[in-house]
Protein backbone atom coordinates (compact mmCIF):
# COMPACT_ATOMS: atom_id res chain seq x y z
CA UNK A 1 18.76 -65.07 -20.07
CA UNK A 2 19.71 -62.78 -23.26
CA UNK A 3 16.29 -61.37 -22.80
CA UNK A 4 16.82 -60.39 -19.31
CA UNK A 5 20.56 -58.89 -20.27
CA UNK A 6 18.95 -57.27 -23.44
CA UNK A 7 16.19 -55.03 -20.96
CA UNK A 8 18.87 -54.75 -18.00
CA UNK A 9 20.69 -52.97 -20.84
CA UNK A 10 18.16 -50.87 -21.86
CA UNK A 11 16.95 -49.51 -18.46
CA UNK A 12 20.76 -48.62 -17.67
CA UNK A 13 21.05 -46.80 -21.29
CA UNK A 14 17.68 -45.27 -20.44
CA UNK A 15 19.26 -43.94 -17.15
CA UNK A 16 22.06 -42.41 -19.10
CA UNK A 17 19.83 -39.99 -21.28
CA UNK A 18 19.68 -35.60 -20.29
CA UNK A 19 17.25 -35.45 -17.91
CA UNK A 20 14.76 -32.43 -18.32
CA UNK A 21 15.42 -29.65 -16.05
CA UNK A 22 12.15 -27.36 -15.34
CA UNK A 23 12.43 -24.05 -16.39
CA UNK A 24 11.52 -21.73 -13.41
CA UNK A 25 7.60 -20.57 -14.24
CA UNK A 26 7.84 -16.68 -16.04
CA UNK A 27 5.85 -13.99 -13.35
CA UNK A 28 4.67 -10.87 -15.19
CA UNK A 29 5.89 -7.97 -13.25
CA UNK A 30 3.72 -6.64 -10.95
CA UNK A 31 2.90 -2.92 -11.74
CA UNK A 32 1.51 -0.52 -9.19
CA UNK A 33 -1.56 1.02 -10.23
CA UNK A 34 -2.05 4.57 -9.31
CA UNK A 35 -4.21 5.19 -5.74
CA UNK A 36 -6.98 7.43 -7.36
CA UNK A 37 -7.01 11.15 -5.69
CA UNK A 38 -10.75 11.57 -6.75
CA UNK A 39 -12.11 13.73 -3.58
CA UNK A 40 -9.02 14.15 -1.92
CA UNK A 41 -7.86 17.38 -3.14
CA UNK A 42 -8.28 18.89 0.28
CA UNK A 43 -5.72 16.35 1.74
CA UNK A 44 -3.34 15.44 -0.82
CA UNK A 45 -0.10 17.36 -1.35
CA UNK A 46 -1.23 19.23 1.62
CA UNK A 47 1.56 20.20 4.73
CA UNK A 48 0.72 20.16 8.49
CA UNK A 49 -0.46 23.12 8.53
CA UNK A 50 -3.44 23.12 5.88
CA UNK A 51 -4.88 19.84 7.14
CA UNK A 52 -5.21 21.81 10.37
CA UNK A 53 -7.05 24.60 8.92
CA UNK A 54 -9.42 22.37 7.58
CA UNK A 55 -9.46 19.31 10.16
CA UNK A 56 -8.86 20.83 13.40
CA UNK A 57 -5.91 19.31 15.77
CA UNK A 58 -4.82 16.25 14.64
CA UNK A 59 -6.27 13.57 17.09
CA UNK A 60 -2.63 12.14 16.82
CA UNK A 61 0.60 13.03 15.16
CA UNK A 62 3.39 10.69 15.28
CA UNK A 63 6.89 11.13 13.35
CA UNK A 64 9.52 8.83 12.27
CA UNK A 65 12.70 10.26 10.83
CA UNK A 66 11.75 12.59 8.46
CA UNK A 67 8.02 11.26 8.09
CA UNK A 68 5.15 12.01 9.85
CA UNK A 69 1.23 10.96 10.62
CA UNK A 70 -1.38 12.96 11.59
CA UNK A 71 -4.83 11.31 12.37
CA UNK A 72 -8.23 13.00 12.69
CA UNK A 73 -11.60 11.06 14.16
CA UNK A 74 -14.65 12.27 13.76
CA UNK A 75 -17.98 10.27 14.52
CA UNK A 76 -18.25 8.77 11.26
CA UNK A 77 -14.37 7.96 10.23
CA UNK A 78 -10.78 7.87 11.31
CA UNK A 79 -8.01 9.68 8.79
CA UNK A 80 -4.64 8.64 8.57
CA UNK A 81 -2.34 10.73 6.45
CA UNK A 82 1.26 10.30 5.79
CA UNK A 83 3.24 13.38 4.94
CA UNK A 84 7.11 13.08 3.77
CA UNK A 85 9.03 15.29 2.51
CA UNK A 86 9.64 15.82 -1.52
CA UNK A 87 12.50 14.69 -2.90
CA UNK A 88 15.10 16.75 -2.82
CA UNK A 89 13.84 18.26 0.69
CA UNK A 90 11.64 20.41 1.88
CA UNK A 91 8.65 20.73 3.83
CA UNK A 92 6.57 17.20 4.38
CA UNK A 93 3.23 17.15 2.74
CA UNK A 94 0.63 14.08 2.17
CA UNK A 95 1.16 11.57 0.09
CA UNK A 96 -0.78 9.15 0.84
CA UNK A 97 -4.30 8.40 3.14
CA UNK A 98 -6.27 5.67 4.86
CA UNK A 99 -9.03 5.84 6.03
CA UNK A 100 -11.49 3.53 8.41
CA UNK A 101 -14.81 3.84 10.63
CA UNK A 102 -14.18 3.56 14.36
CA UNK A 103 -14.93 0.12 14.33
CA UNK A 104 -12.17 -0.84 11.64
CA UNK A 105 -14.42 -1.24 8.48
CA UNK A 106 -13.69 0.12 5.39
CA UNK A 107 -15.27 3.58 4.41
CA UNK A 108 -14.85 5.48 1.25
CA UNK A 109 -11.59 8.09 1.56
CA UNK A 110 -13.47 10.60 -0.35
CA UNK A 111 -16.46 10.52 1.98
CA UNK A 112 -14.15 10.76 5.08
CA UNK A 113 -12.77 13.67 4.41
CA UNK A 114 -15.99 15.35 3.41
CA UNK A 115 -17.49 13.82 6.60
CA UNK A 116 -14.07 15.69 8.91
CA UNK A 117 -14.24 18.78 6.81
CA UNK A 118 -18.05 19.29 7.90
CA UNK A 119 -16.87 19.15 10.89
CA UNK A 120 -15.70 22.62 10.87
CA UNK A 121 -12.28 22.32 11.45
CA UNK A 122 -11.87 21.20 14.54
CA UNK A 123 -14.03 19.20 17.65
């Protein structure tokens, strides 16, 4: 029976000890890599009014507040780009593109808008 008291004692004592609290994992931050420009100096920083000039009418153009998206399909690609303004104000100019085929798969930004700009500015 002492032998049976003596462990009975020891598992409660063993109960009693700090238990180890996991640390939470550490996440290096994530840091955005810059979208490379390469071939897209005849869209980027560009207003309305240029992309026009050198796209034709925008196939659609859709604003929200003080953004705005004009679109241009040709036979080969579709061209998204997203003006807004600078900061500060001022007038909205592109900041950013995507780009697709007409069926949705991924093409090459750079070779879109080479492809739209052959097209001679407009349909």
């Amino acid at each position: 029976m002492s032998r049976a008291m003596i462990v009975a004692t020891g598992l409660l004592l063993a109960g009693c000890g700090e238990a180890a609290i996991p640390r939470p994992a550490t996440i290096a931050p994530v840091v955005p890599r810059p979208i490379p420009t390469t071939g897209l100096e005849r869209v980027m920083g560009r207003d309305a009014a240029e992309l026009t000039r050198t796209f034709g009418s925008p196939d659609a153009d859709v604003r929200e507040g003080t953004a705005r998206k004009l679109q241009f399909k040709g036979p080969i690609c579709v061209l998204d780009t997203y003006l807004y303004p600078p900061k500060g104000g001022g007038e909205v100019t592109v900041t950013y593109v995507d780009t697709r085929q007409p069926d949705g798969s991924p093409i090459d930004r750079a070779s879109c808008v080479a492809a739209l700009a052959r097209r001679g500015g407009g349909k």
